[in-house]
Protein backbone atom coordinates (compact mmCIF):
# COMPACT_ATOMS: atom_id res chain seq x y z
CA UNK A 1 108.09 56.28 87.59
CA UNK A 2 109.86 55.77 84.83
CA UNK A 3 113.42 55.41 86.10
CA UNK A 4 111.67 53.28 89.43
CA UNK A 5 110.89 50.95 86.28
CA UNK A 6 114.42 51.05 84.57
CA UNK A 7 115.78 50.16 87.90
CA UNK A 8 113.80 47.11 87.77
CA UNK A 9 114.86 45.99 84.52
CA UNK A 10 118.42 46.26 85.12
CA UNK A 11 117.67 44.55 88.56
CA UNK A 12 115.87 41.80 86.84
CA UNK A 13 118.22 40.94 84.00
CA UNK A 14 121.02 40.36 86.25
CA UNK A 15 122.80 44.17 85.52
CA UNK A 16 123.76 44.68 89.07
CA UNK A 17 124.56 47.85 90.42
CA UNK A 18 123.73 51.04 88.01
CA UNK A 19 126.98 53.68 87.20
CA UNK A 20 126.05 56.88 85.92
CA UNK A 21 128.29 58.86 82.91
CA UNK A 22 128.06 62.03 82.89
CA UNK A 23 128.82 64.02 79.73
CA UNK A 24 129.31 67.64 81.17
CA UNK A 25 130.46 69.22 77.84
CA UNK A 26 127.56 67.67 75.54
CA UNK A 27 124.94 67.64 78.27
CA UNK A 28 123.73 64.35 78.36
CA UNK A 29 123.74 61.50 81.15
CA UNK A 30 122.99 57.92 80.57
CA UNK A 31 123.21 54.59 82.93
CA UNK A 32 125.10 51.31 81.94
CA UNK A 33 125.72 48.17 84.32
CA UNK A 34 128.64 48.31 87.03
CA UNK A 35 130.04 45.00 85.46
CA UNK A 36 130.38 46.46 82.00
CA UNK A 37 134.18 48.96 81.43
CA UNK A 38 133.36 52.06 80.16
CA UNK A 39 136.45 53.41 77.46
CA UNK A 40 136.49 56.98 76.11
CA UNK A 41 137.66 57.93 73.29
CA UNK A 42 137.75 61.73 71.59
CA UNK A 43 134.03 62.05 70.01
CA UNK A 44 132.19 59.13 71.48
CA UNK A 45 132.09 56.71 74.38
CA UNK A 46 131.61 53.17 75.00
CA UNK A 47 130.22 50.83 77.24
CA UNK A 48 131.96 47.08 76.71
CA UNK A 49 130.18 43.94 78.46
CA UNK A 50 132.35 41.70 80.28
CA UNK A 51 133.89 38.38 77.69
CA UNK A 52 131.92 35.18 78.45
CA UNK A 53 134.56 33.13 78.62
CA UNK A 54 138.54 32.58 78.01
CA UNK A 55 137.53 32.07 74.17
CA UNK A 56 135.28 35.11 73.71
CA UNK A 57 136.69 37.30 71.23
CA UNK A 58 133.72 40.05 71.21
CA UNK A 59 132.44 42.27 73.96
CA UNK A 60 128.75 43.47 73.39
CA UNK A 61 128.66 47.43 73.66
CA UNK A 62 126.71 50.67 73.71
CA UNK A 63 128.43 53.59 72.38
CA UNK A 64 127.45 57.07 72.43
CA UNK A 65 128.54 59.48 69.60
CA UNK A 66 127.67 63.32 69.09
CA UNK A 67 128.71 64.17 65.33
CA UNK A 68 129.02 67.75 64.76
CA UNK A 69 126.73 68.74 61.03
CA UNK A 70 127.39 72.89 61.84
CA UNK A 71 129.30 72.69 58.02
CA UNK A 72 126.30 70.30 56.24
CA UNK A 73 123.07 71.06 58.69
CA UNK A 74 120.49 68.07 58.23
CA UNK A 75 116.91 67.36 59.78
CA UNK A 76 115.85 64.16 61.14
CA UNK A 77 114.42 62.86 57.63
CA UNK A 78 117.89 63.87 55.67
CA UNK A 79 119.57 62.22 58.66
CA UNK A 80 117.79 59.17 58.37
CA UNK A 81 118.12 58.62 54.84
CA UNK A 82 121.79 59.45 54.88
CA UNK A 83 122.33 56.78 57.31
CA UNK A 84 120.17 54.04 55.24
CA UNK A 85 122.36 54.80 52.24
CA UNK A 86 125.38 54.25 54.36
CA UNK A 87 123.96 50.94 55.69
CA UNK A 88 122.36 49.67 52.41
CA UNK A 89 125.84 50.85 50.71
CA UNK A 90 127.85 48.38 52.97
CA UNK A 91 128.50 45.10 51.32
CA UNK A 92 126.92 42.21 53.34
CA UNK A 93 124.91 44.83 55.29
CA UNK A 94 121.22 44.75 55.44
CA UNK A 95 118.44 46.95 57.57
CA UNK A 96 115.91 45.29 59.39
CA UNK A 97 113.67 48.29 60.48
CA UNK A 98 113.67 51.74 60.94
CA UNK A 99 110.85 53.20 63.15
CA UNK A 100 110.16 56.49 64.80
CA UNK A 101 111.96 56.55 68.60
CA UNK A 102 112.09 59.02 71.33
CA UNK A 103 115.62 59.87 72.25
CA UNK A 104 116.38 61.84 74.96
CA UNK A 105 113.04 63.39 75.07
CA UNK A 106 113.49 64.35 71.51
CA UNK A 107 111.92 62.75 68.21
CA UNK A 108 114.29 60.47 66.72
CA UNK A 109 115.05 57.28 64.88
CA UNK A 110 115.72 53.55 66.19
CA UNK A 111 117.57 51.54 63.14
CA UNK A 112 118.02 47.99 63.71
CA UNK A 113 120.23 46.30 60.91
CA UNK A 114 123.41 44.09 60.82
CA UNK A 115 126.52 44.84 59.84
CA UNK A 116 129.68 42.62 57.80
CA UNK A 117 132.81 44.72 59.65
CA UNK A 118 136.18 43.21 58.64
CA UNK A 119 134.30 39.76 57.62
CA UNK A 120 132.89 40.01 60.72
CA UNK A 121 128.74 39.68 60.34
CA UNK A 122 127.49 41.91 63.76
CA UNK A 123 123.79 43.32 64.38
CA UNK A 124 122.94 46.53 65.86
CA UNK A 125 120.46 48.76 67.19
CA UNK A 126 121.04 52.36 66.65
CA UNK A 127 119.17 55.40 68.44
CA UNK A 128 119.73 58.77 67.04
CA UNK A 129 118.51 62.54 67.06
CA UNK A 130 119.21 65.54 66.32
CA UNK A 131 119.44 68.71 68.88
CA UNK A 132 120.50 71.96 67.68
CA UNK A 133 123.58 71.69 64.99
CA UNK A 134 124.93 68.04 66.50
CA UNK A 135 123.72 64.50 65.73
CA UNK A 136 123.50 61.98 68.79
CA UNK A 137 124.13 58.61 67.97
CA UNK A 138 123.69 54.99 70.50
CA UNK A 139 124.39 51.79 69.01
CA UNK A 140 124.26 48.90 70.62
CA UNK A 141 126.45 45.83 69.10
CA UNK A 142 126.75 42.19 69.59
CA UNK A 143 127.42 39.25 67.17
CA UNK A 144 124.35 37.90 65.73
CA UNK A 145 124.18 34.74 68.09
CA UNK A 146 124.62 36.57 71.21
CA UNK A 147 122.11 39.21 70.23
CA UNK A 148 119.15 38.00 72.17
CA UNK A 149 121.09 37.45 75.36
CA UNK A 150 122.43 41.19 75.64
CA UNK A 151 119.39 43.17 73.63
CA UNK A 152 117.27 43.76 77.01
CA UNK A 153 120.24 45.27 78.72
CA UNK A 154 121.58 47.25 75.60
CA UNK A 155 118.01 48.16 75.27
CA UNK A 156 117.63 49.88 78.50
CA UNK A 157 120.95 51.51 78.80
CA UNK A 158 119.73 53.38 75.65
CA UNK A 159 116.81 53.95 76.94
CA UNK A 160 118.53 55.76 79.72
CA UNK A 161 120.12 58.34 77.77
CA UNK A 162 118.63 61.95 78.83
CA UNK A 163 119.48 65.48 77.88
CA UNK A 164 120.84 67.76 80.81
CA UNK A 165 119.22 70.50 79.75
């Protein structure tokens, strides 16, 4: 049912035809949008939306990072605070929420804040959890005035991530 009703979303908001990644070594799949290129990178992929226009200068994206804490083990709580100090340490950086979020059939975290990356203001919406000794991290990025236009879509291709096994 639930994947009939993330197939209407994506149908709905335009997305087009669904691609699956598959991440064989960290077990995980999730779905992004046939239009959007998908770049990866040692540690982490991403999912970048296609420019608006000739003058657009900033693709909206979903990434997906696994961080490895085997040498400084945290829970969910230590992670979350951690990553609030990291925010809140950021000049020009603020957090808008932080509320309890099912990742992956796992308890997690969604963090929505923005950002100032070189002078650039951005706001996010980061997923995360923990499973076993690895954190997973989603974010999905866009500049502040373009935020409303992408969020569904960034929305449910986090929303698609699942655990293998």
């Amino acid at each position: 049912m639930s994947k009939l009703l993330l197939l209407v979303l994506f149908a709905a908001l335009g997305a087009g035809t669904l691609l699956t990644y598959t991440n064989a070594e960290k077990h995980y799949t999730i779905k992004y949008p046939s239009e959007w290129t998908k770049s990866e990178q040692k540690g982490y992929v991403a999912f970048l939306s296609p420019l608006d226009s000739a003058s657009d200068d900033f693709r909206e994206n979903v990434n997906v990072m696994v961080q490895d804490l085997s040498a400084n083990p945290v829970d969910l709580d230590q992670y979350t605070s951690i990553t609030k100090s990291q925010i809140e340490g950021m000049e020009g950086s603020s957090i808008i929420s932080i509320k309890d979020k099912m990742v992956g059939g796992l308890k997690g975290k969604e963090v929505n804040y923005n950002l100032k990356y070189n002078g650039r203001l951005l706001r996010l919406k980061a997923y995360y959890t923990i499973k076993g000794k690895e954190a997973y991290l989603l974010t999905f990025t866009a500049l502040p005035e373009s935020y409303s236009r992408y969020e569904l879509v960034g929305k449910d291709v986090m929303d698609s991530f699942v655990f293998d096994r």
